[in-house]
N, C-alpha and C. Protein backbone atom coordinates (compact mmCIF):
# COMPACT_ATOMS: atom_id res chain seq x y z
N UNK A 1 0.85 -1.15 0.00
CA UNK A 1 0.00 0.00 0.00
C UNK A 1 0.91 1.23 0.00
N UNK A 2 0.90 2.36 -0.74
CA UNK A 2 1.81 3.33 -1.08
C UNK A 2 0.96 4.90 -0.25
N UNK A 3 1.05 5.51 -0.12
CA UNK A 3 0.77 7.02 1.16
C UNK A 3 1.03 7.76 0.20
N UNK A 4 1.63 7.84 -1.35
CA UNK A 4 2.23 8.83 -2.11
C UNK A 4 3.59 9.32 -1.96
N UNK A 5 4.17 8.90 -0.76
CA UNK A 5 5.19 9.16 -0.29
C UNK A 5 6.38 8.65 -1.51
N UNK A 6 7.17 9.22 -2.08
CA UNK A 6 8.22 9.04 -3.08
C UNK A 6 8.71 8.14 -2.73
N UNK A 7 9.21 7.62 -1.67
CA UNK A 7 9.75 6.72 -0.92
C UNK A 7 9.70 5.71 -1.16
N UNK A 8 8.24 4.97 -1.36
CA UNK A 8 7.30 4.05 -1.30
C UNK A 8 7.71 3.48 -2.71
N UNK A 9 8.21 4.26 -3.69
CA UNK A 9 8.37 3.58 -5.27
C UNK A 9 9.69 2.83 -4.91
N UNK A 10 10.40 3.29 -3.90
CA UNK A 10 11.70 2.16 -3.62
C UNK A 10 11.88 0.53 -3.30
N UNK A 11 10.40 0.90 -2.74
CA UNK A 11 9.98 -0.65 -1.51
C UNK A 11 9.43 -1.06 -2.67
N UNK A 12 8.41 -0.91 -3.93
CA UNK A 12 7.82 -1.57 -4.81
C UNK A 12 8.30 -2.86 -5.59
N UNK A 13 7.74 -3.64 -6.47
CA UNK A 13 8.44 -4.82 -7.31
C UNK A 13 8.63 -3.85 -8.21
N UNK A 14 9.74 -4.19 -8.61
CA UNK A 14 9.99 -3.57 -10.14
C UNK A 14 9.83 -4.88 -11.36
N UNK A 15 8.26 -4.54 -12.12
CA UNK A 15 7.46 -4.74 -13.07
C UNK A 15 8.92 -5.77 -14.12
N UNK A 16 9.84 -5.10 -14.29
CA UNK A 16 11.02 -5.87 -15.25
C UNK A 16 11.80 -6.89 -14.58
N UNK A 17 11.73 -6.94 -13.58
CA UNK A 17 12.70 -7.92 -12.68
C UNK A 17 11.52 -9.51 -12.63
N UNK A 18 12.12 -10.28 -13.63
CA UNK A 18 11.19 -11.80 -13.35
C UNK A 18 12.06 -12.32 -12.59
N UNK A 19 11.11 -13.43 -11.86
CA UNK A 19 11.97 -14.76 -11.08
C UNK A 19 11.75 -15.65 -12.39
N UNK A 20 13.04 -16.56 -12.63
CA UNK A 20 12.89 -17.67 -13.54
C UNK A 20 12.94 -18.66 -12.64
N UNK A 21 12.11 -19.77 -13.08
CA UNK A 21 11.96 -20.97 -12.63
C UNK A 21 12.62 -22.36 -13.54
N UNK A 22 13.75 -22.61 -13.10
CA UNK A 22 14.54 -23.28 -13.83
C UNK A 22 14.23 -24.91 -13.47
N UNK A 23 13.83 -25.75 -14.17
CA UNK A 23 13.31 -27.08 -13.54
C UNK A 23 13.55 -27.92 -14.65
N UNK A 24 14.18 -29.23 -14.43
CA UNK A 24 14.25 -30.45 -15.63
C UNK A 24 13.78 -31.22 -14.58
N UNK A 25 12.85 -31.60 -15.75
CA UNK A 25 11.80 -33.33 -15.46
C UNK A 25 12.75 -34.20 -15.71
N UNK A 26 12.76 -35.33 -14.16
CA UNK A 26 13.33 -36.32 -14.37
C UNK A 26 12.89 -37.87 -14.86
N UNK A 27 11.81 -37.71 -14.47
CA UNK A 27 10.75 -39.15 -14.32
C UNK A 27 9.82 -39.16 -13.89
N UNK A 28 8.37 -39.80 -14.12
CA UNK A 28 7.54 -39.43 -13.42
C UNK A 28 6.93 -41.37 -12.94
N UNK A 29 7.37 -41.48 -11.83
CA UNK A 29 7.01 -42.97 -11.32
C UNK A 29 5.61 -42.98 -10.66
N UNK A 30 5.38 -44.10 -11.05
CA UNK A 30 3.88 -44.69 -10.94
C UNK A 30 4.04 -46.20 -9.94
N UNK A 31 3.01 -46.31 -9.29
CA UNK A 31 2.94 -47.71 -9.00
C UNK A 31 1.03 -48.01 -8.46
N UNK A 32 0.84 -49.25 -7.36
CA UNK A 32 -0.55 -48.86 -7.03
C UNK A 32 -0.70 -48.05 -6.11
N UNK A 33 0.38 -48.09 -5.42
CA UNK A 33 -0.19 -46.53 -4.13
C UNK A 33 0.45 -45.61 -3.97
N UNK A 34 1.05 -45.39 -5.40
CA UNK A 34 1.39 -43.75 -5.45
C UNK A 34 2.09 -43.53 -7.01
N UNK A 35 1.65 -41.68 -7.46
CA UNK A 35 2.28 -41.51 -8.31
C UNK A 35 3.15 -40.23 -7.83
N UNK A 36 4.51 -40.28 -8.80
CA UNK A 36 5.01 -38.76 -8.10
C UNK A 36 5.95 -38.31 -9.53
N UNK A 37 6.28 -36.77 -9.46
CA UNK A 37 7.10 -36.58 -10.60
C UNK A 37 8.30 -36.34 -10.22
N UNK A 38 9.50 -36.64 -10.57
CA UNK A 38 10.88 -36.00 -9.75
C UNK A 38 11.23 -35.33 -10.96
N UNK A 39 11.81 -33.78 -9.92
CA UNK A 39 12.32 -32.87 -10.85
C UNK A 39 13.87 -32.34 -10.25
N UNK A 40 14.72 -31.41 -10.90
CA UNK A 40 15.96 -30.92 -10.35
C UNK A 40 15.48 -29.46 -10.56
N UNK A 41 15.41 -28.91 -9.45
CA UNK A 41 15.12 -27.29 -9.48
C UNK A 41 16.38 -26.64 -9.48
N UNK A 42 16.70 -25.41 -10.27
CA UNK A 42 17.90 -24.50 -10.44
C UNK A 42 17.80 -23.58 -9.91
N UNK A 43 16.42 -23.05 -9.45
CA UNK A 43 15.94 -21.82 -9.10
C UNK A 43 16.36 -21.30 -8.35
N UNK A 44 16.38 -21.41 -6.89
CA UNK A 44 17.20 -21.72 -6.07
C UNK A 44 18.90 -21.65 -5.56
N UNK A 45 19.36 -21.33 -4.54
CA UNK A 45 20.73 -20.83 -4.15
C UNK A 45 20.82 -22.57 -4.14
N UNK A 46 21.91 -23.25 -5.07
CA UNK A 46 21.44 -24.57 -5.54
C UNK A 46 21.34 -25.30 -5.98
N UNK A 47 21.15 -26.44 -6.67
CA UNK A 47 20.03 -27.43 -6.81
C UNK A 47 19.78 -28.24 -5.81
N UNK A 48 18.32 -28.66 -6.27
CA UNK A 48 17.36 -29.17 -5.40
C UNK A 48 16.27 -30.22 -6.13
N UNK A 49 16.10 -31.45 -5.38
CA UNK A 49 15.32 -32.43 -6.20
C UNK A 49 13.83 -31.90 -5.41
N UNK A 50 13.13 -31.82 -6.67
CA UNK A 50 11.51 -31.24 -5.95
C UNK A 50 10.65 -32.65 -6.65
N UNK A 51 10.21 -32.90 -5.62
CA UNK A 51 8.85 -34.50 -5.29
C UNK A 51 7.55 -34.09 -5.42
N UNK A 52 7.01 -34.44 -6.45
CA UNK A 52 5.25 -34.16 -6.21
C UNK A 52 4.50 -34.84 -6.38
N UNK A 53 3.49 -35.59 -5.40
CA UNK A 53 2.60 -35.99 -5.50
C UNK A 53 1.50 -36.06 -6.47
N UNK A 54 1.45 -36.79 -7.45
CA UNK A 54 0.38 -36.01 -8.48
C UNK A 54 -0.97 -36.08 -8.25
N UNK A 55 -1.35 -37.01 -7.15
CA UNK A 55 -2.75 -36.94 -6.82
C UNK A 55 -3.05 -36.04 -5.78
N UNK A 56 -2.44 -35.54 -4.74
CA UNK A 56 -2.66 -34.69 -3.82
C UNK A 56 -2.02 -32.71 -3.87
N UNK A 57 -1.23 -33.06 -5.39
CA UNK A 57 -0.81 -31.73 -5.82
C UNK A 57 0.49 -31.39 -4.45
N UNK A 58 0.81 -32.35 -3.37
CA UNK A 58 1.61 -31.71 -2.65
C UNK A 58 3.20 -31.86 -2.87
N UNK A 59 4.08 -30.97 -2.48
CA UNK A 59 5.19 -31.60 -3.05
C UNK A 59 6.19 -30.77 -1.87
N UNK A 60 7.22 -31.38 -2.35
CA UNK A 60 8.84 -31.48 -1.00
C UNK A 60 9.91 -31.01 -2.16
N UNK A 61 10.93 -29.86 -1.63
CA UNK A 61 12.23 -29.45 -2.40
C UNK A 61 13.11 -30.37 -1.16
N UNK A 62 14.29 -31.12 -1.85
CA UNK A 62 15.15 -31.87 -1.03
C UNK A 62 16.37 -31.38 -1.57
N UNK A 63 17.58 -31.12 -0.35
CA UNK A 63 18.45 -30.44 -0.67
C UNK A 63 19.76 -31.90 -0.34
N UNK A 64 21.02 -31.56 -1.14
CA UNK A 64 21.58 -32.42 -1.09
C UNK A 64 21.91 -33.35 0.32
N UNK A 65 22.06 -32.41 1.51
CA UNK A 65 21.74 -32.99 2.62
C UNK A 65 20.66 -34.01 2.83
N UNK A 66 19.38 -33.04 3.01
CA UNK A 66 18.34 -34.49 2.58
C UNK A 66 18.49 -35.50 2.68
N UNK A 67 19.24 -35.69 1.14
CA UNK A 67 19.06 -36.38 0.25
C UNK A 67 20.13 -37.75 0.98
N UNK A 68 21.28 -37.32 1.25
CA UNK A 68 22.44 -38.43 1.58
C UNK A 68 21.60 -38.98 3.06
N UNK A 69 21.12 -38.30 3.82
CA UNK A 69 20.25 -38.65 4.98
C UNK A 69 19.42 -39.70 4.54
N UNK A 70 18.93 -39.91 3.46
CA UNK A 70 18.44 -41.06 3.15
C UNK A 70 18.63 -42.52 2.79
N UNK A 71 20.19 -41.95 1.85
CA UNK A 71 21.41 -42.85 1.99
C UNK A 71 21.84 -43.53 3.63
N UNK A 72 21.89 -43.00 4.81
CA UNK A 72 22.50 -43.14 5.63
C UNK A 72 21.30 -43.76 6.62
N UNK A 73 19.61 -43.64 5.84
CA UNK A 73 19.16 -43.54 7.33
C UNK A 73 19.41 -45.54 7.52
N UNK A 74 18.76 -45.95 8.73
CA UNK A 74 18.51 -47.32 9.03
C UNK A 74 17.25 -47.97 8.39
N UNK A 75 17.18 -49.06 7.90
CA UNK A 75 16.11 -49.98 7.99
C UNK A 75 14.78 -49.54 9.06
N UNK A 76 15.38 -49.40 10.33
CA UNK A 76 14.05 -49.04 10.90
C UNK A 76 13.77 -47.46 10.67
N UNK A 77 14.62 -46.70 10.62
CA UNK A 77 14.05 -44.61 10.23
C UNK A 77 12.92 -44.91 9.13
N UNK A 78 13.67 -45.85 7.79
CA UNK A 78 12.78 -46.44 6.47
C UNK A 78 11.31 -46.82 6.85
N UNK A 79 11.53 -47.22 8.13
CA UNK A 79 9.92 -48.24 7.75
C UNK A 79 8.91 -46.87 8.74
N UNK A 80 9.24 -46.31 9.59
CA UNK A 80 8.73 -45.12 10.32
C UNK A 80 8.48 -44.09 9.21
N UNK A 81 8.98 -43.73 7.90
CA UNK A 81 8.53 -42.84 7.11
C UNK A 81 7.05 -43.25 6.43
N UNK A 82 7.12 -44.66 6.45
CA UNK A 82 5.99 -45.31 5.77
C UNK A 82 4.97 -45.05 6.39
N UNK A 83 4.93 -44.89 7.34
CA UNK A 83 3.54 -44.79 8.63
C UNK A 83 2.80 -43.39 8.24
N UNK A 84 2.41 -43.12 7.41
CA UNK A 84 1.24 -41.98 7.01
C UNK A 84 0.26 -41.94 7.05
N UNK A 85 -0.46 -40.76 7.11
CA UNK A 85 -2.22 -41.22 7.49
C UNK A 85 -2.68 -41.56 8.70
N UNK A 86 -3.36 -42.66 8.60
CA UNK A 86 -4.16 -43.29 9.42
C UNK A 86 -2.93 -44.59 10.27
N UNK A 87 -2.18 -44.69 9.38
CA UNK A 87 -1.02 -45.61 9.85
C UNK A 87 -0.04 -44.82 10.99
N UNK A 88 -0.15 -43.59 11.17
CA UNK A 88 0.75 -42.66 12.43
C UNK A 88 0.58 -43.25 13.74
N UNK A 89 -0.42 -43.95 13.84
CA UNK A 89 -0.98 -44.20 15.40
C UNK A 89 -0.29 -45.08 15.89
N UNK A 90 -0.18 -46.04 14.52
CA UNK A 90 1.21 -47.33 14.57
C UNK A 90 2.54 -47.31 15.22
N UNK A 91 2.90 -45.79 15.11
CA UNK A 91 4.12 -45.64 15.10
C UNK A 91 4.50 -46.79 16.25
N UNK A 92 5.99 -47.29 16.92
CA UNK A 92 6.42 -47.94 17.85
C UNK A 92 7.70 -46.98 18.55
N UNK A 93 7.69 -46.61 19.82
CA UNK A 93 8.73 -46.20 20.11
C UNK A 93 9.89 -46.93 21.03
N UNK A 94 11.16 -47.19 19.88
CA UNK A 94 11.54 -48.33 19.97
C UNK A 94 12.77 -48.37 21.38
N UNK A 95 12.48 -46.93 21.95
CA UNK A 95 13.12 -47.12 23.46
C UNK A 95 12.71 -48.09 24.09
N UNK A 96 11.23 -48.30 24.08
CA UNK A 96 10.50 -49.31 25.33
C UNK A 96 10.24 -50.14 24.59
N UNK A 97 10.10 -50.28 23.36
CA UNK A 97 9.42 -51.58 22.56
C UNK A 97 8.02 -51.64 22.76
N UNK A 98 7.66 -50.45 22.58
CA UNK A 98 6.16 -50.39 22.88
C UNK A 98 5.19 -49.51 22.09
N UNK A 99 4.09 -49.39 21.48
CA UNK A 99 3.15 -48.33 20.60
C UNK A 99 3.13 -47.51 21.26
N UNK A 100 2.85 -46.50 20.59
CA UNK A 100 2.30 -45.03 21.10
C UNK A 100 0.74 -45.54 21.89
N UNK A 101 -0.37 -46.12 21.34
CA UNK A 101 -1.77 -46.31 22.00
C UNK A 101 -0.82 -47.31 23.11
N UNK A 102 -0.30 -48.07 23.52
CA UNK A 102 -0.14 -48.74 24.56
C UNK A 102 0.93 -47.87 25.93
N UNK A 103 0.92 -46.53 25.49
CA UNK A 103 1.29 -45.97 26.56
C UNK A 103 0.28 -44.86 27.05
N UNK A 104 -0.79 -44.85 26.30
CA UNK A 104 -1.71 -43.74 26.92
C UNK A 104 -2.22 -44.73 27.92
């Protein structure tokens, strides 16, 4: 919102200045319980692999960190990502060897 104040044309977007959105499609994988597209974003201080869901339109930028974190995690971090939805309640917390509902 501008007051007229001369000032105010400083703080504005300047109309010539675009953001480019730099993105190569990598693949877009399918299976029965899920589809997603993987892309490499440039846009960004960067690159970055961006994940999207194509049925829920939602999507994740993963930065090379991320990414080796996935490389590194365990067998069990793997199977705890799986637990989505209605499956969260599942979770097990594997200090006690026990569910989350069996400690309320």
């Amino acid at each position: 919102m501008t007051n007229g104040d001369p000032s105010d044309a400083e703080n504005a977007v300047d109309p010539s200045v675009h953001w480019h959105v730099r993105r190569r499609e990598l693949a877009t994988l399918m299976n029965e319980f899920a589809a997603v597209r993987v892309s490499v974003d440039s846009s960004g201080n960067g690159d970055r692999l961006l994940v999207e869901d194509l049925e829920s339109d939602d999507h994740v930028f993963l930065t090379p960190l991320e990414l080796v974190s996935f490389c590194l995690a365990s067998p069990d971090d793997r199977d705890d990502w799986l637990r989505v939805g209605s499956y969260r309640g599942a979770r097990v917390d594997r200090s006690f060897g026990r569910s989350d509902r069996d400690r309320r």
